[in-house]
C-alpha atoms as a PDB file:
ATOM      1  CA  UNK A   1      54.837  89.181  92.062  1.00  0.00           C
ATOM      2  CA  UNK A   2      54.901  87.568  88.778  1.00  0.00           C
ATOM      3  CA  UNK A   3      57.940  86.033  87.478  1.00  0.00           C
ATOM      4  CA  UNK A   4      58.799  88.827  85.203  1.00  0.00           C
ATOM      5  CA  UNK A   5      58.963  91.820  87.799  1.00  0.00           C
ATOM      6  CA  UNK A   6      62.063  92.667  89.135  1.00  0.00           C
ATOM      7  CA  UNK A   7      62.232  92.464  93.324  1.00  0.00           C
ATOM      8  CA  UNK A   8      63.315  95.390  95.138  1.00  0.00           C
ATOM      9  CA  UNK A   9      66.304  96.241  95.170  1.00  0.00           C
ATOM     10  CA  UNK A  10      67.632  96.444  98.831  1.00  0.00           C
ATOM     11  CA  UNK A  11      69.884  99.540  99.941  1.00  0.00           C
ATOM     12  CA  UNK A  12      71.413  99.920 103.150  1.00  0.00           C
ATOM     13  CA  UNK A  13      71.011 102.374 105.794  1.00  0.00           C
ATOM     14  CA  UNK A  14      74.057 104.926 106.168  1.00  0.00           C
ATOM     15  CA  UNK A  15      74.722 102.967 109.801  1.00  0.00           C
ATOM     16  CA  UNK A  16      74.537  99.790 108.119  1.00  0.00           C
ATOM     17  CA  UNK A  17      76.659 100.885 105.210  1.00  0.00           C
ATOM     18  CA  UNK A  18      79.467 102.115 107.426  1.00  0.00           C
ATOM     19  CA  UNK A  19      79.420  98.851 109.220  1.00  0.00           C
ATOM     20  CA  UNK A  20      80.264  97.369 105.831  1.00  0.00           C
ATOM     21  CA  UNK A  21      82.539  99.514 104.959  1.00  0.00           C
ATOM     22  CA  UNK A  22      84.591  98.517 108.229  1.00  0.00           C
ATOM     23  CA  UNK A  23      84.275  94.998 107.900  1.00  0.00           C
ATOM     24  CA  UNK A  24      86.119  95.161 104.325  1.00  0.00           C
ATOM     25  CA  UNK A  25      88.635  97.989 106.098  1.00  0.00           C
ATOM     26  CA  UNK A  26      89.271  95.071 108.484  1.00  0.00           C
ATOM     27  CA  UNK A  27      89.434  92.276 106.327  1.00  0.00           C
ATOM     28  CA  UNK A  28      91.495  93.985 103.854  1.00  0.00           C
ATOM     29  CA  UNK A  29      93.865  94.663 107.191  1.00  0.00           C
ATOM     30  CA  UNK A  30      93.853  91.253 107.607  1.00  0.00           C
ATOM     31  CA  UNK A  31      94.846  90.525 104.405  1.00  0.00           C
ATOM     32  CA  UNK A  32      98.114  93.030 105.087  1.00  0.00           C
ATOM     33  CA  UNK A  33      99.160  91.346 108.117  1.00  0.00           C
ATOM     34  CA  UNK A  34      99.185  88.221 106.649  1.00  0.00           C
ATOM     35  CA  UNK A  35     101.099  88.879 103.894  1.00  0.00           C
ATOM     36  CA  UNK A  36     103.596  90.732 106.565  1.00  0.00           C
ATOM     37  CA  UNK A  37     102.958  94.105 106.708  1.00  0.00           C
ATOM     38  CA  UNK A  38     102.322  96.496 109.980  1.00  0.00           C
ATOM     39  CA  UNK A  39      99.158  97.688 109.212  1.00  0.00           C
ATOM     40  CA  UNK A  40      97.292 100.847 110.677  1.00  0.00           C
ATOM     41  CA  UNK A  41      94.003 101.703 109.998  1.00  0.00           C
ATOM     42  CA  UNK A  42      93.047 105.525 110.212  1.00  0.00           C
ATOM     43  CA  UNK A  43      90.718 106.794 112.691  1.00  0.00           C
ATOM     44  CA  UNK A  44      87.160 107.026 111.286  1.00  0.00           C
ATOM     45  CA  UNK A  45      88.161 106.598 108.074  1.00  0.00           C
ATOM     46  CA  UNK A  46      87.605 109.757 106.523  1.00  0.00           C
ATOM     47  CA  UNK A  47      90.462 110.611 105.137  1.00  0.00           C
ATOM     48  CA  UNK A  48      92.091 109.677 101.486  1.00  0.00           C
ATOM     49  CA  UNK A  49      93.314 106.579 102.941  1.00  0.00           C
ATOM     50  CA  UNK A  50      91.684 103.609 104.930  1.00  0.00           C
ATOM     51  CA  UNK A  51      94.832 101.595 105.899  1.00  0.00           C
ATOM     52  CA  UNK A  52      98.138 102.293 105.674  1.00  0.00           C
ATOM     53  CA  UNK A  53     100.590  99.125 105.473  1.00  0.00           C
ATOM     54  CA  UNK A  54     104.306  98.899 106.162  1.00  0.00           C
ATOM     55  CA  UNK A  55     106.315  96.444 104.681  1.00  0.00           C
ATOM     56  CA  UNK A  56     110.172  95.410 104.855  1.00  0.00           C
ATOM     57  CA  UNK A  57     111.070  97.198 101.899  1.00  0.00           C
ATOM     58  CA  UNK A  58     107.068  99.177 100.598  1.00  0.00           C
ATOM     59  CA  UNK A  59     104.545 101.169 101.967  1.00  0.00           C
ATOM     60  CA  UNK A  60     100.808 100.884 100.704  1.00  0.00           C
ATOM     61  CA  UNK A  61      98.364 103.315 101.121  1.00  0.00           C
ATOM     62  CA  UNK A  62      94.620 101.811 101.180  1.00  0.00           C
ATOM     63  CA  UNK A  63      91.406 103.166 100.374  1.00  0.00           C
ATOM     64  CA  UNK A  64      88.906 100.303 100.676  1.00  0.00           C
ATOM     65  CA  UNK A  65      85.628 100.028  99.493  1.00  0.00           C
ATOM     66  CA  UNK A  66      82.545  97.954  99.355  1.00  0.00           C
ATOM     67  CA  UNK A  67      80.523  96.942  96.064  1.00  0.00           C
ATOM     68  CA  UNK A  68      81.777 100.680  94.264  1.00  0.00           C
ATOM     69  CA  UNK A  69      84.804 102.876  93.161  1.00  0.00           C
ATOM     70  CA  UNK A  70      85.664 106.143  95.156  1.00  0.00           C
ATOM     71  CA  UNK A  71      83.040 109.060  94.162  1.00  0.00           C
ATOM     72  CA  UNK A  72      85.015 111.052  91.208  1.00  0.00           C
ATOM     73  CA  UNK A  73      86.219 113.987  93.607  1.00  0.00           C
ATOM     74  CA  UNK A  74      87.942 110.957  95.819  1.00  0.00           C
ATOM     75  CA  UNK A  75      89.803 109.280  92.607  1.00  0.00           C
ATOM     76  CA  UNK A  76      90.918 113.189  91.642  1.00  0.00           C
ATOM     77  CA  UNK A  77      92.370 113.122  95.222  1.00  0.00           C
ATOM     78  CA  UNK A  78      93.401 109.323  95.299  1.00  0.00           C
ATOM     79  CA  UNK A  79      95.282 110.179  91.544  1.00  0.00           C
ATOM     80  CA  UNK A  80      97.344 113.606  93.088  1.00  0.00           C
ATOM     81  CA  UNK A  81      98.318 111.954  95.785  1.00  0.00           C
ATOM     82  CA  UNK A  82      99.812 108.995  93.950  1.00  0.00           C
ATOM     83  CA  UNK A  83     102.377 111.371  91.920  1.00  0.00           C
ATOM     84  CA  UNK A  84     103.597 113.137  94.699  1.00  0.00           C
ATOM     85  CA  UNK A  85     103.564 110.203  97.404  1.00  0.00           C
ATOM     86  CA  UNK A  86     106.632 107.843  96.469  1.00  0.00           C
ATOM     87  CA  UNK A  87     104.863 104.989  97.809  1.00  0.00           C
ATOM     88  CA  UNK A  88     102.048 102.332  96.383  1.00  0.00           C
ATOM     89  CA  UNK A  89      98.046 104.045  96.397  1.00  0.00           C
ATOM     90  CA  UNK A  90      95.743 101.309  95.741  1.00  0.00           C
ATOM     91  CA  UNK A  91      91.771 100.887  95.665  1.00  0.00           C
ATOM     92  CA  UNK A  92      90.572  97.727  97.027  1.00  0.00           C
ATOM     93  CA  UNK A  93      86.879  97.067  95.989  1.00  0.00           C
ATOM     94  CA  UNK A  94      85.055  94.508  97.508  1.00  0.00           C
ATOM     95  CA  UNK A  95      82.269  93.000  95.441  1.00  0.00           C
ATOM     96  CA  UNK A  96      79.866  90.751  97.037  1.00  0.00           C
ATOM     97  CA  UNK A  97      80.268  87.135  95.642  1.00  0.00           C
ATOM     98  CA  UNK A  98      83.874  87.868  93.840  1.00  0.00           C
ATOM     99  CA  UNK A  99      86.366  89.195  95.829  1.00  0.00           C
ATOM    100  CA  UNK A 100      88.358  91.856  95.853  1.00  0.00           C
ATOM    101  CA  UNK A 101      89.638  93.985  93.077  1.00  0.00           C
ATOM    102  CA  UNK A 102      92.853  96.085  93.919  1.00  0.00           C
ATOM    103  CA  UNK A 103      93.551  99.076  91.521  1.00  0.00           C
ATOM    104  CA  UNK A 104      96.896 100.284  92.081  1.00  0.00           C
ATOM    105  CA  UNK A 105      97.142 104.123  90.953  1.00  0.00           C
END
């Protein structure tokens, strides 16, 4: 390969993908706790919300993801629910490298 072409570019496996995606779920859990919250995380995952965090005086509602935003038909879902929920929805992103990025709706 010569130093000009472009390698690859890797892409996971839907089982290796979900594995991701429940390592961030759990670190971002993690995260929670530490800060103090009781923190449950839904069962498989496949609803609107991936943890849902209980504080002394807040609730946040979590929809983590790895490397990408929610599809557009999750946002549209993620955006109702935040005006009729009186409690914090956030997106937590996890980008390789950086961190996480926390969009509160």
């Amino acid at each position: 390969m010569s130093q000009h072409q472009k390698k690859p570019k890797k892409t996971l496996s839907g089982g290796a993908r979900k594995r991701k995606g429940s390592r961030r779920e759990l670190q971002a859990k993690a995260l929670l706790e530490k800060q103090g919250y009781l923190v449950t995380k839904a069962a498989g995952s496949l609803g609107a919300f991936d943890l849902i965090a209980v504080g002394e005086v807040d609730v946040r509602l979590v929809q983590a993801k790895a490397n990408r935003m929610p599809s557009r038909m999750e946002m549209e879902t993620l955006r109702k629910l935040a005006k009729r929920l009186p409690w914090s929805v956030e997106i937590w992103v996890y980008k390789d490298r950086q961190g996480w990025e926390i969009v509160i709706l």
